[in-house]
Structures are given as C-alpha cells and as structure tokens.
N, C-alpha and C. Protein backbone atom coordinates (compact mmCIF):
# COMPACT_ATOMS: atom_id res chain seq x y z
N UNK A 1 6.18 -34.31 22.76
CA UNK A 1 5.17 -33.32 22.41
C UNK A 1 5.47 -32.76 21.02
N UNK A 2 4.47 -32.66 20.48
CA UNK A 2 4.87 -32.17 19.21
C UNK A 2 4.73 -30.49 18.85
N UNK A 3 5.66 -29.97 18.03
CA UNK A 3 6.02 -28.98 18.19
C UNK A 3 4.87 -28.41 16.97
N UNK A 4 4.63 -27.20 17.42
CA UNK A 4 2.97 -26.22 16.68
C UNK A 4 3.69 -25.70 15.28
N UNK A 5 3.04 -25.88 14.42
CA UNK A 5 3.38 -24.97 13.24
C UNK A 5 2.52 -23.57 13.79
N UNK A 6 2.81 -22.34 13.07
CA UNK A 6 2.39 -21.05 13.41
C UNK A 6 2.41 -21.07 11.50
N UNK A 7 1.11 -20.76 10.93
CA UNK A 7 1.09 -20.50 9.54
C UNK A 7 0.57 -19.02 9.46
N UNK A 8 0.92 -18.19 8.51
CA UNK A 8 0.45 -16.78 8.58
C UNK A 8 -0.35 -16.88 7.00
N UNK A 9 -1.25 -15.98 6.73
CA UNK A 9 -1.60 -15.40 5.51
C UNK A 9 -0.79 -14.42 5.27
N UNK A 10 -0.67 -14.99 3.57
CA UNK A 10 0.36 -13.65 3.22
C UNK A 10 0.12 -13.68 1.47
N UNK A 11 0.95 -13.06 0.94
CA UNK A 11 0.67 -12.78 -0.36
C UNK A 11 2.06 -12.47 -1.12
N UNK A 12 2.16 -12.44 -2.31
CA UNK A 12 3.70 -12.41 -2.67
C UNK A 12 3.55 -10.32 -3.17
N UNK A 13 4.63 -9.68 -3.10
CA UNK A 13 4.73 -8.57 -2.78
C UNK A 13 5.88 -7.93 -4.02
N UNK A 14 5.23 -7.09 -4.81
CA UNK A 14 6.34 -6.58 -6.18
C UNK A 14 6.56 -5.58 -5.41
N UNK A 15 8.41 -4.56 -5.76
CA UNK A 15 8.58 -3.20 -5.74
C UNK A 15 9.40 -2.96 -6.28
N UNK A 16 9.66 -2.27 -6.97
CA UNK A 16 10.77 -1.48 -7.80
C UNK A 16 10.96 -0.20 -7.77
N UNK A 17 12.80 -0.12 -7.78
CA UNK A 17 13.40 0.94 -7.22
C UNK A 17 14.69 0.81 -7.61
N UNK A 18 15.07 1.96 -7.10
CA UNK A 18 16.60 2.20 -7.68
C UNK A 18 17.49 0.70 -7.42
N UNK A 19 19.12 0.93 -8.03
CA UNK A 19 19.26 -0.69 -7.35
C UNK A 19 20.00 -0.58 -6.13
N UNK A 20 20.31 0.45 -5.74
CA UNK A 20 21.20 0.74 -4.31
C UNK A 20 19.71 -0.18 -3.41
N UNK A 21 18.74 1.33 -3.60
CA UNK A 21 17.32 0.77 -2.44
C UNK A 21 17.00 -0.79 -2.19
N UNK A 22 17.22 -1.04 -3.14
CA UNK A 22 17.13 -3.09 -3.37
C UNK A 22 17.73 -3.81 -3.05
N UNK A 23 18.78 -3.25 -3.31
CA UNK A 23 20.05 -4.05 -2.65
C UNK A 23 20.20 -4.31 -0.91
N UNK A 24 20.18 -2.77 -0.79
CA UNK A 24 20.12 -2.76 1.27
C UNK A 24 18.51 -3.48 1.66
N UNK A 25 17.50 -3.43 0.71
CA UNK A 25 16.04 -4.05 1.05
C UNK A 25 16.75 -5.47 1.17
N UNK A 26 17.45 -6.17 0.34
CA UNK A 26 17.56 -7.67 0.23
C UNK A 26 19.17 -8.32 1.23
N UNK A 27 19.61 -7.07 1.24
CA UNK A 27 21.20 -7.67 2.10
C UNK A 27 20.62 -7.08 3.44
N UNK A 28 20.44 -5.74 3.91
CA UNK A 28 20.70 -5.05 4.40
C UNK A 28 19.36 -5.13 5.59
N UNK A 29 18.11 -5.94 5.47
CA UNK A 29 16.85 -5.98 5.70
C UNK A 29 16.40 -4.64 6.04
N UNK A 30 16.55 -3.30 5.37
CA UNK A 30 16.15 -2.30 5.49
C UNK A 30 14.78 -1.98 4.20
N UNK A 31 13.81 -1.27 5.09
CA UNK A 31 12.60 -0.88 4.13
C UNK A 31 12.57 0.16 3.22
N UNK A 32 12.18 0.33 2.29
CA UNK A 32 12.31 1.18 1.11
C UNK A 32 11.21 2.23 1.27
N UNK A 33 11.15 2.80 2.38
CA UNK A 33 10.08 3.71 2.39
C UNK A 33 9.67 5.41 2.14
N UNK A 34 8.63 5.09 1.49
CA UNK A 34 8.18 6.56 0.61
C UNK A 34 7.52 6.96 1.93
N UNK A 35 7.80 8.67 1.56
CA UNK A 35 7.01 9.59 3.07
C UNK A 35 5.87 9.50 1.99
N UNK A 36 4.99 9.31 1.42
CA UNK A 36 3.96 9.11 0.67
C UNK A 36 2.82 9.69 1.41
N UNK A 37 2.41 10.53 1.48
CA UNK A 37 1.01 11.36 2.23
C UNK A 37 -0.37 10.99 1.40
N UNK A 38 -0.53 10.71 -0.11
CA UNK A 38 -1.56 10.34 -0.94
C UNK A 38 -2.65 9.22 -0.67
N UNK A 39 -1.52 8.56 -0.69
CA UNK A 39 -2.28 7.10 -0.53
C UNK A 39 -2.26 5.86 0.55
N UNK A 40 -1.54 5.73 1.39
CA UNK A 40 -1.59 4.81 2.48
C UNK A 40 -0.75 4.87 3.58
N UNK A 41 0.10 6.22 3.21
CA UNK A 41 1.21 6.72 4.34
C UNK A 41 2.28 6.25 3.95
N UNK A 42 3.39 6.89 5.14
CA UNK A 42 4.71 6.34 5.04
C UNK A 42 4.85 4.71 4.93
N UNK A 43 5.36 4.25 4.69
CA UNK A 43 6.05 2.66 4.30
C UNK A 43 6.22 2.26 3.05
N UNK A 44 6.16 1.09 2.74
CA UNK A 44 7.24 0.40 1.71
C UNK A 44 5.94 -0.14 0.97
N UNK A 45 5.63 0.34 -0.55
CA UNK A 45 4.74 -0.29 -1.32
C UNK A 45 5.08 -1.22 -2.08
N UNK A 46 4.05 -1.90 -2.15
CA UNK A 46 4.02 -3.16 -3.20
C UNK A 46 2.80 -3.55 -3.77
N UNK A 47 3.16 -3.75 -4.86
CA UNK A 47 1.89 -4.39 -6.09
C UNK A 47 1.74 -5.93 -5.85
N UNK A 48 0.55 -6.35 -5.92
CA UNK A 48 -0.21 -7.45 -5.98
C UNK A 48 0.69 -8.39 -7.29
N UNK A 49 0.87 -7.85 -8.08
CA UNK A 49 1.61 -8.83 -9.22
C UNK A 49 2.50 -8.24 -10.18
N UNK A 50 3.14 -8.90 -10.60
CA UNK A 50 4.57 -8.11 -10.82
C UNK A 50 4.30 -7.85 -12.14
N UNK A 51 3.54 -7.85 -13.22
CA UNK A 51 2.58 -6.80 -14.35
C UNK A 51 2.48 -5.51 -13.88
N UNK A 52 2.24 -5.20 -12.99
CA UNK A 52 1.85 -3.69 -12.35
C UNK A 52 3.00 -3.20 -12.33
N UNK A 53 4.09 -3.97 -11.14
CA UNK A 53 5.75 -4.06 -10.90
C UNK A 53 6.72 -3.41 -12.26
N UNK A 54 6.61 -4.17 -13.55
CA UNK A 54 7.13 -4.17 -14.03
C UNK A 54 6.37 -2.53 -14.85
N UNK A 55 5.72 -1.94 -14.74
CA UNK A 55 4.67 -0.91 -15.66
C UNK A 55 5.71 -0.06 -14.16
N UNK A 56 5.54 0.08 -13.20
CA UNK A 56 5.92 0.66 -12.06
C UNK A 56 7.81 1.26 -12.34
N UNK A 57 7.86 -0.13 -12.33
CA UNK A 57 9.64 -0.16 -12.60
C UNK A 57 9.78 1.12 -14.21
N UNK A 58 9.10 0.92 -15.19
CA UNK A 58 9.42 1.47 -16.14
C UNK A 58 8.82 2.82 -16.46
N UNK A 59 8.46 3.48 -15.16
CA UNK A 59 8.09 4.97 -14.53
C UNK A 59 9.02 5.03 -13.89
N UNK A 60 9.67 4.50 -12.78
CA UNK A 60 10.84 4.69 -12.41
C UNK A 60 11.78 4.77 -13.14
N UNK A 61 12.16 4.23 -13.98
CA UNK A 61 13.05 4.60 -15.25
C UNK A 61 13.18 5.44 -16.30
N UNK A 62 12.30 6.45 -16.44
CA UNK A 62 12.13 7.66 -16.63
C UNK A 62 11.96 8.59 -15.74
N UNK A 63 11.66 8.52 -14.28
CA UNK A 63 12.08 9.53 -13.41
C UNK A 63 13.38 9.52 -12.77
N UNK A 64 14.24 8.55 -13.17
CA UNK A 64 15.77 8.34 -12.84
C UNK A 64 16.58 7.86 -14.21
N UNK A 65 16.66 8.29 -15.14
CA UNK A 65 17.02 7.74 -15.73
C UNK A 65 18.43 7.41 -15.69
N UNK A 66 19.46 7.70 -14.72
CA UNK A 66 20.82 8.09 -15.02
C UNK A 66 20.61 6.16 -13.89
N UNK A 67 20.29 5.80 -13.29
CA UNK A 67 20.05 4.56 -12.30
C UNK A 67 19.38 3.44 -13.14
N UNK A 68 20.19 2.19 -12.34
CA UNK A 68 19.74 1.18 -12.84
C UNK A 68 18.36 0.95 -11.72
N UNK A 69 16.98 0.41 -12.63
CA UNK A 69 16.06 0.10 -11.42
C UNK A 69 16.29 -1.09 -11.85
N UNK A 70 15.55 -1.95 -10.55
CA UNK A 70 15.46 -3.37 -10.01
C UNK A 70 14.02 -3.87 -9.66
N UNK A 71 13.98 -4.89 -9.14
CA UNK A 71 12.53 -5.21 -8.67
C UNK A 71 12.78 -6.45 -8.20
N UNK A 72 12.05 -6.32 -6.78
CA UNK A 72 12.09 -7.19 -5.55
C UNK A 72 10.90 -7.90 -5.47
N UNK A 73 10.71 -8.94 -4.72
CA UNK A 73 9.61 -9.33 -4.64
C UNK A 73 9.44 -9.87 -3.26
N UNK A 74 8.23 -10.27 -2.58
CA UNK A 74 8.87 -10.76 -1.01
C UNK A 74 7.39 -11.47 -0.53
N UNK A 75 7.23 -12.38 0.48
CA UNK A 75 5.88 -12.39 0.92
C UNK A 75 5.69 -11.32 2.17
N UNK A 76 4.33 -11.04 2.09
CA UNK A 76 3.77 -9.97 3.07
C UNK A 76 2.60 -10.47 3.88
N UNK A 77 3.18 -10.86 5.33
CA UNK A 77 2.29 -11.15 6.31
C UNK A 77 0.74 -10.37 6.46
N UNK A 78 -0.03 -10.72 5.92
CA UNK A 78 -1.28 -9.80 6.07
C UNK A 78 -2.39 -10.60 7.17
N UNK A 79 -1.92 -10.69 8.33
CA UNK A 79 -3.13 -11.10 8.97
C UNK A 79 -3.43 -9.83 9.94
N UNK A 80 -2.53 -8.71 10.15
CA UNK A 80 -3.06 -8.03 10.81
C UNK A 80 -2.88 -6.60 9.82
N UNK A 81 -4.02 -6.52 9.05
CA UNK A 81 -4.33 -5.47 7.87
C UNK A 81 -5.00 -4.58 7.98
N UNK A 82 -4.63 -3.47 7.40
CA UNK A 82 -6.28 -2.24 7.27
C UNK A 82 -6.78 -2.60 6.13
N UNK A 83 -7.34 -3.08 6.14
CA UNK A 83 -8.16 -3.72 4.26
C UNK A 83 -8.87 -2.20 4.18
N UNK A 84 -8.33 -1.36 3.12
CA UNK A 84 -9.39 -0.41 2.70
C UNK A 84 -9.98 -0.38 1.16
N UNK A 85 -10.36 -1.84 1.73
CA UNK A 85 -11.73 -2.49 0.71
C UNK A 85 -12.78 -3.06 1.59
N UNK A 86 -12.82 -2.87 2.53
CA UNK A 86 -13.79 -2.68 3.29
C UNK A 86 -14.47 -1.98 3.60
N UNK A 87 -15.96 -1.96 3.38
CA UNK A 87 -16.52 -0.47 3.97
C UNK A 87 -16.32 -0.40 5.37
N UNK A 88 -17.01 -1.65 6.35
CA UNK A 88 -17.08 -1.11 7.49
C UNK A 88 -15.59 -0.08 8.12
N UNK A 89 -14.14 -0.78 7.29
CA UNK A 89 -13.15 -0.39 7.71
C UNK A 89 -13.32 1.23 7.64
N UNK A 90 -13.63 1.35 7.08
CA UNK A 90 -13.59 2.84 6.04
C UNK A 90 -14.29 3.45 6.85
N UNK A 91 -15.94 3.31 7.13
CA UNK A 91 -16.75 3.85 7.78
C UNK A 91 -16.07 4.16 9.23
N UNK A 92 -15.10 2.99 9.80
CA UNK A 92 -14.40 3.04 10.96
C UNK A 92 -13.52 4.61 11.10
N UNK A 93 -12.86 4.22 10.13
CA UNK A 93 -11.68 5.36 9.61
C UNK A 93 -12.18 6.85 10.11
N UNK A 94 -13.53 6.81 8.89
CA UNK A 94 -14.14 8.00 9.03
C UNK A 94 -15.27 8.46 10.30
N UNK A 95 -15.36 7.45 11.00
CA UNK A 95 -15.89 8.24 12.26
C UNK A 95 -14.58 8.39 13.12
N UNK A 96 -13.32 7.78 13.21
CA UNK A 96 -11.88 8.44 14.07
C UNK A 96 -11.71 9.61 14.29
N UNK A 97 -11.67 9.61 12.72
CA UNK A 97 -10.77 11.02 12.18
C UNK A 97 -11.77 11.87 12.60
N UNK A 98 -13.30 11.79 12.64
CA UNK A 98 -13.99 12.72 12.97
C UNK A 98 -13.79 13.17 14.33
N UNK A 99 -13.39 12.43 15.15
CA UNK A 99 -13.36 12.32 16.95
C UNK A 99 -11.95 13.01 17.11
N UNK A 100 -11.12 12.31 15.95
CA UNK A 100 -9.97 12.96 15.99
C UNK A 100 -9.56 14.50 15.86
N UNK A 101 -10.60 14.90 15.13
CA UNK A 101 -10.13 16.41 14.71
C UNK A 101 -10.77 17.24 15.46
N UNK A 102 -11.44 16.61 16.16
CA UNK A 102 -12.79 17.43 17.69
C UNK A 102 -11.74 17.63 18.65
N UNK A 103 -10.66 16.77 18.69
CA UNK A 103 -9.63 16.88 19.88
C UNK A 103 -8.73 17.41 19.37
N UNK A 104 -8.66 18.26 18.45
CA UNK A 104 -7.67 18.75 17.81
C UNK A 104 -8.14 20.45 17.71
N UNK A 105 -9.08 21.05 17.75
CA UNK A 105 -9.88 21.93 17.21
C UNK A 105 -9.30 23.06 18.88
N UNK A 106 -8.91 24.14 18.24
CA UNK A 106 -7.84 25.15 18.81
C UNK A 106 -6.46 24.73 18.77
N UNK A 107 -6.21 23.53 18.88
CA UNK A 107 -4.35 23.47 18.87
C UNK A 107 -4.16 24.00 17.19
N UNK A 108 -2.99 24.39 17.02
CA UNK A 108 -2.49 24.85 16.15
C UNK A 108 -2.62 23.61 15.00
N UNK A 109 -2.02 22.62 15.45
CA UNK A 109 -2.19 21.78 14.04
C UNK A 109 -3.69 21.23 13.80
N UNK A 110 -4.76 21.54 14.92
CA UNK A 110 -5.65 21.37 14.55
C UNK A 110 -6.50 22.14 13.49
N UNK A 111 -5.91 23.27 13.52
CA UNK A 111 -6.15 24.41 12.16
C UNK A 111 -6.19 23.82 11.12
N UNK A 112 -4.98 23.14 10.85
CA UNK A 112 -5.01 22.67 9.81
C UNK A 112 -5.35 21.22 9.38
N UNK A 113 -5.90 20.64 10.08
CA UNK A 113 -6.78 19.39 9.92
C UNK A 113 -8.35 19.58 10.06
N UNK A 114 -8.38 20.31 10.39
CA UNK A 114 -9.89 20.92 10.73
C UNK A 114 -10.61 21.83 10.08
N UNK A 115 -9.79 22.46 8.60
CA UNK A 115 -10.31 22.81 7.19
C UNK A 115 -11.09 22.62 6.52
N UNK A 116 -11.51 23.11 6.25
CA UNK A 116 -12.86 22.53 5.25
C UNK A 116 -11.93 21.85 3.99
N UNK A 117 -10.69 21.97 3.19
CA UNK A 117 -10.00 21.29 2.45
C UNK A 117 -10.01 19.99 2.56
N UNK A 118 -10.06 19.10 1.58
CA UNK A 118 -9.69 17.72 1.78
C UNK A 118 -8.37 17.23 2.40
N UNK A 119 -8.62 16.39 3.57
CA UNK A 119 -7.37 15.70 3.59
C UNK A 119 -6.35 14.57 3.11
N UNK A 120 -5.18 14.75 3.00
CA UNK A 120 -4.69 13.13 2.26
C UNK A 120 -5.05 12.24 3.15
N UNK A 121 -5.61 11.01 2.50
CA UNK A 121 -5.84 9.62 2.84
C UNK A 121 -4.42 9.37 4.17
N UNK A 122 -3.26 9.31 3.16
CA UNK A 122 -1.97 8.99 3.87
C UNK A 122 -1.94 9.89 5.53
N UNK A 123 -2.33 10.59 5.46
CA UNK A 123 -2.20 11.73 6.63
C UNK A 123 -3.30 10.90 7.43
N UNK A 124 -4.25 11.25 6.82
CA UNK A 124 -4.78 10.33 8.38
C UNK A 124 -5.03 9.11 8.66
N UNK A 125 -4.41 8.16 7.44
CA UNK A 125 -4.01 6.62 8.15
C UNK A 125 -3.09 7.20 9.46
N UNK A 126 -1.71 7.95 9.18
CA UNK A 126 -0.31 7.59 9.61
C UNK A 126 -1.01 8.93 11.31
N UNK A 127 -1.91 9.55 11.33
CA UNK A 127 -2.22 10.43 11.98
C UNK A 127 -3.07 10.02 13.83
N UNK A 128 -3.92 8.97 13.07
CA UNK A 128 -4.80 7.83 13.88
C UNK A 128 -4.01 7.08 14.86
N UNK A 129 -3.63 7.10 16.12
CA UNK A 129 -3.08 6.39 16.59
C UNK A 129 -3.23 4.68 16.30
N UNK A 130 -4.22 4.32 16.56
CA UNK A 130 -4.90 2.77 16.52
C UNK A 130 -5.04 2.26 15.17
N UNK A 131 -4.82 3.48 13.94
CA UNK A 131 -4.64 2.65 12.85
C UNK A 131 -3.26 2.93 12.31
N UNK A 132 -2.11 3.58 12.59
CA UNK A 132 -1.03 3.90 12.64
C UNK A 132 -0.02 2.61 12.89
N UNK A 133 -0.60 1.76 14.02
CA UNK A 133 -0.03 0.44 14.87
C UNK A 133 -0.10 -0.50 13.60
N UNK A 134 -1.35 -0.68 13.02
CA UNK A 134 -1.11 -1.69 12.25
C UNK A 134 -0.44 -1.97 11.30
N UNK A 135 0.77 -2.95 11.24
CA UNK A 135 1.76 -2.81 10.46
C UNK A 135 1.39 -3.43 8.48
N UNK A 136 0.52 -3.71 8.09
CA UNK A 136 -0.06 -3.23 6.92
C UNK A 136 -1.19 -2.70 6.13
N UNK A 137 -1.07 -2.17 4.95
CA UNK A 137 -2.12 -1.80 4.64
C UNK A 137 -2.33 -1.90 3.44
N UNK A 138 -3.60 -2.45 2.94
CA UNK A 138 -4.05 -2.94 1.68
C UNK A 138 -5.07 -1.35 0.80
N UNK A 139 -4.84 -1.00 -0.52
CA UNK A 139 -5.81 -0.32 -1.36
C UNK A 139 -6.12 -0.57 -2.51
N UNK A 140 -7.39 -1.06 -3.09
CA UNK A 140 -7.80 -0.98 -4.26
C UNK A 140 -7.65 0.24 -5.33
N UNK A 141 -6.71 0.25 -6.36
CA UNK A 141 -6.95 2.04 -6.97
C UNK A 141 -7.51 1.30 -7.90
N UNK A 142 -8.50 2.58 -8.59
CA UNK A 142 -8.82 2.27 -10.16
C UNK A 142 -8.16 2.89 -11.03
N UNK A 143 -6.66 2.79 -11.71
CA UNK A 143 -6.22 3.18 -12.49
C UNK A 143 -7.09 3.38 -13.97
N UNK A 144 -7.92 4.44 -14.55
CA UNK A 144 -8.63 4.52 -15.58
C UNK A 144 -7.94 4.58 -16.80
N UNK A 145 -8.41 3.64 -18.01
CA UNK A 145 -7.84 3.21 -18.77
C UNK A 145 -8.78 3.20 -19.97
N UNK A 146 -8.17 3.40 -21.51
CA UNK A 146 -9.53 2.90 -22.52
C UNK A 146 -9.45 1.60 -22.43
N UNK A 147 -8.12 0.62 -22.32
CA UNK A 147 -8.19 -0.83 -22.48
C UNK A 147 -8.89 -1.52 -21.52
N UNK A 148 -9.70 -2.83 -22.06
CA UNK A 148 -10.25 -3.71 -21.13
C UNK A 148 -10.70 -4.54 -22.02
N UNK A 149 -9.47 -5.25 -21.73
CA UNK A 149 -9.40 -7.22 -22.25
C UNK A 149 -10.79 -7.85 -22.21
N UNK A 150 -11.40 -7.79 -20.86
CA UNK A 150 -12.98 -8.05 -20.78
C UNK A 150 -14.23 -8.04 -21.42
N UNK A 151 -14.18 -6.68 -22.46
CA UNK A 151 -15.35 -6.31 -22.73
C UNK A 151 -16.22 -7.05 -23.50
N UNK A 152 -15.56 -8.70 -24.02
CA UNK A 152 -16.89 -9.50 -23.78
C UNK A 152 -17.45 -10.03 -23.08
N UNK A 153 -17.18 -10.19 -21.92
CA UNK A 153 -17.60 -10.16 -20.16
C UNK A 153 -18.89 -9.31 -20.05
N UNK A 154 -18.47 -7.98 -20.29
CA UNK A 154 -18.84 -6.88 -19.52
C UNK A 154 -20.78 -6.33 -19.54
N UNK A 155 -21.42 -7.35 -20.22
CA UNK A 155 -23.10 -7.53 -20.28
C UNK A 155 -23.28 -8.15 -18.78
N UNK A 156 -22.51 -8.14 -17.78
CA UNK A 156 -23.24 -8.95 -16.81
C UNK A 156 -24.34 -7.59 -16.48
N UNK A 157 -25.13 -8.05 -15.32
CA UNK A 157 -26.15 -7.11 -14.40
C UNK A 157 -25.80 -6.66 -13.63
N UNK A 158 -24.83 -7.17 -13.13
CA UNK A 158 -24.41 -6.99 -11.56
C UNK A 158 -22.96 -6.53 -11.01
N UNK A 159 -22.29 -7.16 -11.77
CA UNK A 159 -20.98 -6.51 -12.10
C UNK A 159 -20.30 -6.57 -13.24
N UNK A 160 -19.00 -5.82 -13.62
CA UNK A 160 -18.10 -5.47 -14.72
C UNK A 160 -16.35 -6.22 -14.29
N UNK A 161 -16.30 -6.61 -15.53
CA UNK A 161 -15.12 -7.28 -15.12
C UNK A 161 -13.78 -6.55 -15.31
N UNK A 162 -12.83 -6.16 -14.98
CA UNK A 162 -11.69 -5.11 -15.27
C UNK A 162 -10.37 -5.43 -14.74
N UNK A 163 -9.75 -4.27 -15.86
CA UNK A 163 -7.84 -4.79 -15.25
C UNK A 163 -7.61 -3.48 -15.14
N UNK A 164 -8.28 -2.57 -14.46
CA UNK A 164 -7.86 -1.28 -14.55
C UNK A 164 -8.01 -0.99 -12.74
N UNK A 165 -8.60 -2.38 -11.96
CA UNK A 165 -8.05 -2.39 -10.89
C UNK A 165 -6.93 -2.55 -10.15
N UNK A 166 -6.15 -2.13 -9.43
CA UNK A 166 -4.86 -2.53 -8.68
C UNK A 166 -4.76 -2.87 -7.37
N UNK A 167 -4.31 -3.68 -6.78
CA UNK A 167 -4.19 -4.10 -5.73
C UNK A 167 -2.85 -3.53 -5.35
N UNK A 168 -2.95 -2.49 -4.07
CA UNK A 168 -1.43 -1.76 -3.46
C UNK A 168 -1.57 -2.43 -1.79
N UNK A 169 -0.09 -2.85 -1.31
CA UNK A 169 0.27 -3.27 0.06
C UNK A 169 0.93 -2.25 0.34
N UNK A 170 0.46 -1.68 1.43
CA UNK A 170 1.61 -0.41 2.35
C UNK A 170 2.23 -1.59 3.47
N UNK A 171 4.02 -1.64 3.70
CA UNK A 171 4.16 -2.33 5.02
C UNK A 171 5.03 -1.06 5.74
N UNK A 172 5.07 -1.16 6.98
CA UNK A 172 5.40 -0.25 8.06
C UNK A 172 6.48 -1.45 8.35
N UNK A 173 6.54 -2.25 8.88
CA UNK A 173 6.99 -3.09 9.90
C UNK A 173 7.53 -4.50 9.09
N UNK A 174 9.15 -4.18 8.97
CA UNK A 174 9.90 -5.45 8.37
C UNK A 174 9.74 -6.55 8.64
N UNK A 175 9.30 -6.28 10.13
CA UNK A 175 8.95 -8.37 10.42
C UNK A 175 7.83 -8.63 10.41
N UNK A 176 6.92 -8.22 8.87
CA UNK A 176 5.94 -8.42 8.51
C UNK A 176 6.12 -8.93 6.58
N UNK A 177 7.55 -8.99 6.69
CA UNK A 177 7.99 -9.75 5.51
C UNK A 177 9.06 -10.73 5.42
N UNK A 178 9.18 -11.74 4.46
CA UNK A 178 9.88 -12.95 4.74
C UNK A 178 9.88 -13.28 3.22
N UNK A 179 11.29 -13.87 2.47
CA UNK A 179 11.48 -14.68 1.68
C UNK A 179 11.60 -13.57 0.51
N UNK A 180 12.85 -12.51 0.96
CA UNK A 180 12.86 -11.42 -0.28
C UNK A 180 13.92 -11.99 -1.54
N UNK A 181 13.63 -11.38 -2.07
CA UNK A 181 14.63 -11.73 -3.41
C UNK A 181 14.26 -10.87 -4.39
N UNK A 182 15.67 -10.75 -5.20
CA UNK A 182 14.91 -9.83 -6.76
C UNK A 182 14.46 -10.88 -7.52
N UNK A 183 13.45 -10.03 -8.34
CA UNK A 183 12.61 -10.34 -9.27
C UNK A 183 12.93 -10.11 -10.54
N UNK A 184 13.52 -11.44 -11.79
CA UNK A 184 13.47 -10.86 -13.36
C UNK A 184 13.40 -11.62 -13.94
C-alpha cells in the first residue's frame, strides 16, 4: 500500500528580533510572542518578505540599540487562517463581537467592551472564542508612503498598483511552523 503524502499550504515567514529571542525561536522551538492588542493579538509576527523584515529589523535596532538583532525566517502552515482580507471574514468577526458584547453587558468587563470607544482589533480576535482557536492569522496594512515605484501603472480604472501594502502573519501555535532558520 502506498503510503499518503499530507501537503499543507504555507508561505515563507520573516521576523526579527533580538538575538537571544532567535536563538531559543531556532534551538529552543519556542515562539517569539508580542502581547500585541493593535493588530492581530498575542503571537509571533511575520512579514510576507524579508524587504519588510529587513525595514522591521532596522526599527528594532533603534529601539534596542545596546542588542544585536537577527532575522529568522520559517514556513507558515496557513490552511487553517483568519484571512482578514476577506470581507465575508470580517463581516463574520463583526457580527461575533456584536453577540459577544450582548453577553457581556452588566458583567464588569463587559463595561468595558461595551463602550462606545473603539476597540483594539487584537482584543477581539484573542477575545472570540471560535476565532481565538485558529492558530493563524493573516492582515493586509497600508503602510502610507509618498513613494510608489508604480506610478506609471497607476492610470488603470479599476485598480492602483502599490508597495505601500504589507502582508502580516500572526501564529499562535508552533506546530503551525516548519523549516526555521536565520535569515542574512
């Protein structure tokens, strides 16, 4: 009988960080994770391509300057994702959280989710039970910029072409990565 391959989708995965954090990420199989409330919650980020990585790494090197930073790279199992480049996902999101904060409304921490204030994104990925489980998560930012390589592109009708998009991976869950190594 012949034995099944099991193939996953995945993507190759930049991060940079101090070099202790890198080191235990690549010996140690421990995750490098930011309590990050902003943007996709607690876990371990990574850039789509190591251009971003390397712009990333050299912000880290002015907020540490006394540390050597590093940069890892790894593949990232994405078949079971929150793509929030999806609307329907989104639309999903935002009817939860709505159900969510109805069941929340008198408990004490429901006070404070139940504000008229905006909430962080990160808070109520990591808040959602059922989207909490899924061990990654994908975000488009638009980093705004004057540069754009494109702008003889940019006469289409329909769309604009740009590098001022970024592609960010949140992972929760280590055995949702494989094949780490530093990156230079």
């Amino acid at each position: 009988m012949k034995e099944e391959q099991v193939i996953f989708s995945n993507i190759r995965g930049y991060h940079s960080n101090t070099e202790q954090k890198c080191k235990d990420f690549i010996e140690k199989n421990i995750l490098i994770k930011s309590d990050d409330q902003l943007f996709l919650g607690k876990g371990m980020y990574f850039w789509d391509n190591s251009t971003n990585a390397m712009e990333w790494k050299e912000t880290k090197k002015r907020q540490y300057p006394n540390d050597n930073i590093l940069t890892v790279m790894a593949r990232i199992n994405i078949d079971n994702i929150l793509d929030l480049t999806d609307k329907k996902v989104i639309d999903t999101i935002n009817e939860l959280w709505g159900k969510y904060i109805k069941k929340l409304r008198g408990n004490d921490i429901g006070k404070f989710y139940c504000s008229d204030e905006k909430v962080k994104l990160g808070v109520v990925l990591d808040s959602l039970p059922i989207i909490n489980q899924l061990p990654v998560r994908r975000i488009a930012l638009n980093y705004r910029t004057d540069y754009n390589p494109f702008y003889k592109f940019s006469n289409l009708k329909v769309c604009n072409f740009s590098s001022s998009m970024k592609m960010v991976y949140m992972v929760k869950d280590k055995n949702c990565i494989t094949d780490e190594s530093y990156y230079e």
